[in-house]
Structures are given as C-alpha cells and as structure tokens.
N, C-alpha and C. Protein backbone atom coordinates (compact mmCIF):
# COMPACT_ATOMS: atom_id res chain seq x y z
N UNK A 1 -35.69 8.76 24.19
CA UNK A 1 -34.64 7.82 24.42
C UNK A 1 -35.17 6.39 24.29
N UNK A 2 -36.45 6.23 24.90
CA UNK A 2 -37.03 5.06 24.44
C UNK A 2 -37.08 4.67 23.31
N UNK A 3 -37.81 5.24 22.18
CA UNK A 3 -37.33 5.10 21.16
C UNK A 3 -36.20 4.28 20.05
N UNK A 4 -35.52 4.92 20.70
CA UNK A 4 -34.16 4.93 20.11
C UNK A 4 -33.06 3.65 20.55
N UNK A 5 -33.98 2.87 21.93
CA UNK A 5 -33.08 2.37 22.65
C UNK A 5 -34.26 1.13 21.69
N UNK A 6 -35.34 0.92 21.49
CA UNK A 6 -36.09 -0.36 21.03
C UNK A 6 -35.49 0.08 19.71
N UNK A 7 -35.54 1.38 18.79
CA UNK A 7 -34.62 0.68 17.39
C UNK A 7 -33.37 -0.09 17.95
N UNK A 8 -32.85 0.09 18.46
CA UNK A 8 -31.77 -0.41 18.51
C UNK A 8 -31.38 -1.91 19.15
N UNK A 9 -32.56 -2.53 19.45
CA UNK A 9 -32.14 -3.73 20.19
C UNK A 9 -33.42 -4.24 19.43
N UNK A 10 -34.25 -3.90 18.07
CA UNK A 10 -35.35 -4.63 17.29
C UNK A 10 -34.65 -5.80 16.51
N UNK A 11 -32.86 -5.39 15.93
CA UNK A 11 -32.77 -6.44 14.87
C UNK A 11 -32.18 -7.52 16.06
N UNK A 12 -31.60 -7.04 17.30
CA UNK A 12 -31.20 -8.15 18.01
C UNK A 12 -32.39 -9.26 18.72
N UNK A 13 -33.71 -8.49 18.76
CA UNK A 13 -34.47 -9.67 19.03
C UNK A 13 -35.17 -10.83 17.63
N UNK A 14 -34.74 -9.60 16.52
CA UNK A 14 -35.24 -10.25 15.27
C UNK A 14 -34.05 -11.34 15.33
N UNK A 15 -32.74 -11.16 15.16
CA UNK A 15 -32.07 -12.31 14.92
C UNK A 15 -31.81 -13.40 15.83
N UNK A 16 -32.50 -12.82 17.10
CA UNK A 16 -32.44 -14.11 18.17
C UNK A 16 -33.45 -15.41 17.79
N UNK A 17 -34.46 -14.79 17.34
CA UNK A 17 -35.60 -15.42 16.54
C UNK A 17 -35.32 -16.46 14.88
N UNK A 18 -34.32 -16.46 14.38
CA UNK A 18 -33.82 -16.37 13.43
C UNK A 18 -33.74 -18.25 14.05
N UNK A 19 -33.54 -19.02 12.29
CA UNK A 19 -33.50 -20.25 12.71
C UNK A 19 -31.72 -20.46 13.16
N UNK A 20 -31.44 -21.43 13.52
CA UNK A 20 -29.35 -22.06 13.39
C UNK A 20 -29.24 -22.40 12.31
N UNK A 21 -28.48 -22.01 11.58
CA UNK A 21 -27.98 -22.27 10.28
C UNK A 21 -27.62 -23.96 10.23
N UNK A 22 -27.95 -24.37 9.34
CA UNK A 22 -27.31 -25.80 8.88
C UNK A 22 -25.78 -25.75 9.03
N UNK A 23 -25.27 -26.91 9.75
CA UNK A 23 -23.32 -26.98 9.81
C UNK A 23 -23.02 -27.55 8.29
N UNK A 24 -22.30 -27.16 7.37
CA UNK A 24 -21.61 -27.09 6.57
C UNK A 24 -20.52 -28.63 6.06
N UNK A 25 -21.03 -29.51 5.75
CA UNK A 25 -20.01 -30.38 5.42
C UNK A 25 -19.37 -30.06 4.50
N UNK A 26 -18.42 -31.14 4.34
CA UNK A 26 -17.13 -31.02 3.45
C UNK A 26 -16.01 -30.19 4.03
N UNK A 27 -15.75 -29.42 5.30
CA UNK A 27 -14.55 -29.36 6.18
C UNK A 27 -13.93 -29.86 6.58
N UNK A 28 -14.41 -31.47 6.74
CA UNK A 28 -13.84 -32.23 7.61
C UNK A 28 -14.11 -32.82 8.39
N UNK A 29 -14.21 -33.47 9.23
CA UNK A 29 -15.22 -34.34 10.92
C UNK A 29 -15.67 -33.42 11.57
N UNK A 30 -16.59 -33.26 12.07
CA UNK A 30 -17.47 -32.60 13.07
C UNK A 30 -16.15 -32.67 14.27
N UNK A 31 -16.37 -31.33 15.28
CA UNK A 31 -15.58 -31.38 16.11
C UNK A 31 -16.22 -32.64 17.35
N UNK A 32 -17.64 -33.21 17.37
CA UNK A 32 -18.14 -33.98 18.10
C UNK A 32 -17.74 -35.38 17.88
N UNK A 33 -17.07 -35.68 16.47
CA UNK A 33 -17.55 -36.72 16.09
C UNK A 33 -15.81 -37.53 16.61
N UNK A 34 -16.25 -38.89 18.03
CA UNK A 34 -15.09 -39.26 18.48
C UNK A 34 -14.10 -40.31 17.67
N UNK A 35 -14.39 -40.23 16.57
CA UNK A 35 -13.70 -41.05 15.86
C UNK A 35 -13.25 -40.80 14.67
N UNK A 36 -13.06 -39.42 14.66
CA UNK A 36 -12.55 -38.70 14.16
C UNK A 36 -10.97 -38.58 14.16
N UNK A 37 -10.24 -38.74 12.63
CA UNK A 37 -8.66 -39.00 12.78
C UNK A 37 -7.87 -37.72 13.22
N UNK A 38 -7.06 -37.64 14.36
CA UNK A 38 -6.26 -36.23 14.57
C UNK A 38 -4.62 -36.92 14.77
N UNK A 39 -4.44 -35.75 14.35
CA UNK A 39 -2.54 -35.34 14.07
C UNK A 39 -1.90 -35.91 15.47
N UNK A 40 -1.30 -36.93 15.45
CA UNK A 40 -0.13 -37.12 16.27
C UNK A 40 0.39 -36.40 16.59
N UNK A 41 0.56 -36.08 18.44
CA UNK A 41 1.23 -35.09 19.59
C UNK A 41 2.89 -35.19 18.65
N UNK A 42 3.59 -34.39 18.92
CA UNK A 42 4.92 -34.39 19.00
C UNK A 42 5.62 -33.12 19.73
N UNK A 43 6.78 -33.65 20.43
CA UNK A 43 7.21 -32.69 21.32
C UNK A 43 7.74 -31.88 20.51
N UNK A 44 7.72 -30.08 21.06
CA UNK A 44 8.61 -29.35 20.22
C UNK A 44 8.80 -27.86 20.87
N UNK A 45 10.18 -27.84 20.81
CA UNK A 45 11.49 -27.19 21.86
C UNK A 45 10.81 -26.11 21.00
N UNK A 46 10.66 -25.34 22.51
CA UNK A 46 10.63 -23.58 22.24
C UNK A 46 11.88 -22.65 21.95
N UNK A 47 13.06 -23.47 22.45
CA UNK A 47 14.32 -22.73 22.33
C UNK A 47 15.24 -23.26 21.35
N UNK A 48 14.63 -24.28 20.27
CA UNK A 48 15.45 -24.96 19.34
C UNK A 48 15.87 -23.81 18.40
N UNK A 49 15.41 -22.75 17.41
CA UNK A 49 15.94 -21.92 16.93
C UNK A 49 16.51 -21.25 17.41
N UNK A 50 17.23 -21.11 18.93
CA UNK A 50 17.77 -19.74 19.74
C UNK A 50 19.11 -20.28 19.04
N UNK A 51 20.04 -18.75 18.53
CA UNK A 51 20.81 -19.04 18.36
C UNK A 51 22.08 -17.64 19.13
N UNK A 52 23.14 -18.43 19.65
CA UNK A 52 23.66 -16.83 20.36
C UNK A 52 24.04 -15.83 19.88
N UNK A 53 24.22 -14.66 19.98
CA UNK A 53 24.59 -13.41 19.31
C UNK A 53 25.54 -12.41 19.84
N UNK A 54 26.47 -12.12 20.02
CA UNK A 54 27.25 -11.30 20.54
C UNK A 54 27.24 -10.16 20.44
N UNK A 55 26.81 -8.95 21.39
CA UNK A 55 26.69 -7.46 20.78
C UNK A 55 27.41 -6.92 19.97
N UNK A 56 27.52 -6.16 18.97
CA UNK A 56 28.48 -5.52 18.72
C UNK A 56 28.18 -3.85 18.77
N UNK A 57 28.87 -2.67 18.68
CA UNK A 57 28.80 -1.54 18.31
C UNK A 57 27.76 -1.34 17.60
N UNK A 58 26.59 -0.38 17.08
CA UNK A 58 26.27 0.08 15.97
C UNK A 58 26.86 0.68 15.02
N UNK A 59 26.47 0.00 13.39
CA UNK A 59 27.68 0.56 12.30
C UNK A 59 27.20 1.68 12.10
N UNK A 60 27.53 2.34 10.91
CA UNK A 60 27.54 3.08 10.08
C UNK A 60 26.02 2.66 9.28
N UNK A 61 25.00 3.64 9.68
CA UNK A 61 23.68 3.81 9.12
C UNK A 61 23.71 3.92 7.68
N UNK A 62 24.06 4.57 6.92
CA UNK A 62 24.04 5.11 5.69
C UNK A 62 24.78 4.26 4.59
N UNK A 63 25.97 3.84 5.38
CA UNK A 63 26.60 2.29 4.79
C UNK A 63 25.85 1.15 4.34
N UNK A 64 25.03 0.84 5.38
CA UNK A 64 24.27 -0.18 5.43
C UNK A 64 23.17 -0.26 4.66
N UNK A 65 22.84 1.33 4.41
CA UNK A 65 21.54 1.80 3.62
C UNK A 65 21.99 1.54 1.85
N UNK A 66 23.18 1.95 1.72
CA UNK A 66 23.66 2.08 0.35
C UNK A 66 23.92 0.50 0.23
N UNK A 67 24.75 -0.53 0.88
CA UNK A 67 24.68 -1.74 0.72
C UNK A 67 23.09 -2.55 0.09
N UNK A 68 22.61 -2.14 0.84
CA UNK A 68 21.12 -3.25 0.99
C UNK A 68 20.07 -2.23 -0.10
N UNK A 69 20.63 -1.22 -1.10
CA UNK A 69 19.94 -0.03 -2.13
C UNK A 69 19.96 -1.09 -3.24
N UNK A 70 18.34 -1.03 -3.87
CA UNK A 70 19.02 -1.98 -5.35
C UNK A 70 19.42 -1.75 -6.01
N UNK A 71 20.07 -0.52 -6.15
CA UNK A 71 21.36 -0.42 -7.14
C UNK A 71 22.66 -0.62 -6.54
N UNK A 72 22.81 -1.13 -5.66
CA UNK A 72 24.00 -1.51 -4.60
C UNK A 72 24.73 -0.33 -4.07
N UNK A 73 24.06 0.64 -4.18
CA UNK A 73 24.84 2.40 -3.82
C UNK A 73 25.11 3.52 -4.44
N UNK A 74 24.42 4.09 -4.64
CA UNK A 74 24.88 5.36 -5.73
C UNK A 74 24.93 6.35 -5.23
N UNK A 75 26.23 7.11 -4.62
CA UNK A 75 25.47 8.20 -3.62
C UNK A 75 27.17 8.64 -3.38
C-alpha cells in the first residue's frame, strides 16, 4: 500500500516543485492593476421580463405536434 500511495502523490510533489508560469499579456489589465478602466455599475430589474400568463387547460398533444412538424402535418 505504501507503494502505491508514494506513486501516487510523486507527480504531486513533482508539480509542487514546478516553476509559476509567466501571466499572459494581451487579455487585458492585470486584475491588480488600480487603474485599470471597468464597466459602469447600472441598475437592473430582475423582474423586468416577467410577463403575466393566465392558465389555460392543456390542448390537444398531437395537434400541436402536427402544427410545429416541418411539413406543417401530414398525418
């Protein structure tokens, strides 16, 4: 079990060892960097798309199926 338990935790000490990769420009501003330009707050309604709906009955399944068929119904 020993064994098996050092394969298994060899590449995690190998990659702890491993250098930090260089950060990547050309994304954009560093998330550190305070002078950095960001997007203007604006308020925005969670319930602006609610729109009301009135129950109705369930139709006719098979109707609805032949309607919305791309051949508009053949059946």
């Amino acid at each position: 079990m020993i064994p098996r338990l050092l394969a298994a935790l060899a590449p995690l000490a190998v990659a702890a060892c491993a250098a930090v990769p260089a950060t990547v420009s050309g994304y954009g501003p560093l998330p550190e960097d305070p002078n950095a330009a960001t997007l203007p707050l604006r308020p925005a309604s969670v319930v602006a798309p609610y729109e009301h709906r009135i129950p109705v009955e369930p139709g006719n399944w098979r109707d609805l199926n032949d309607r919305q068929a791309p051949g508009g119904g053949a059946s």
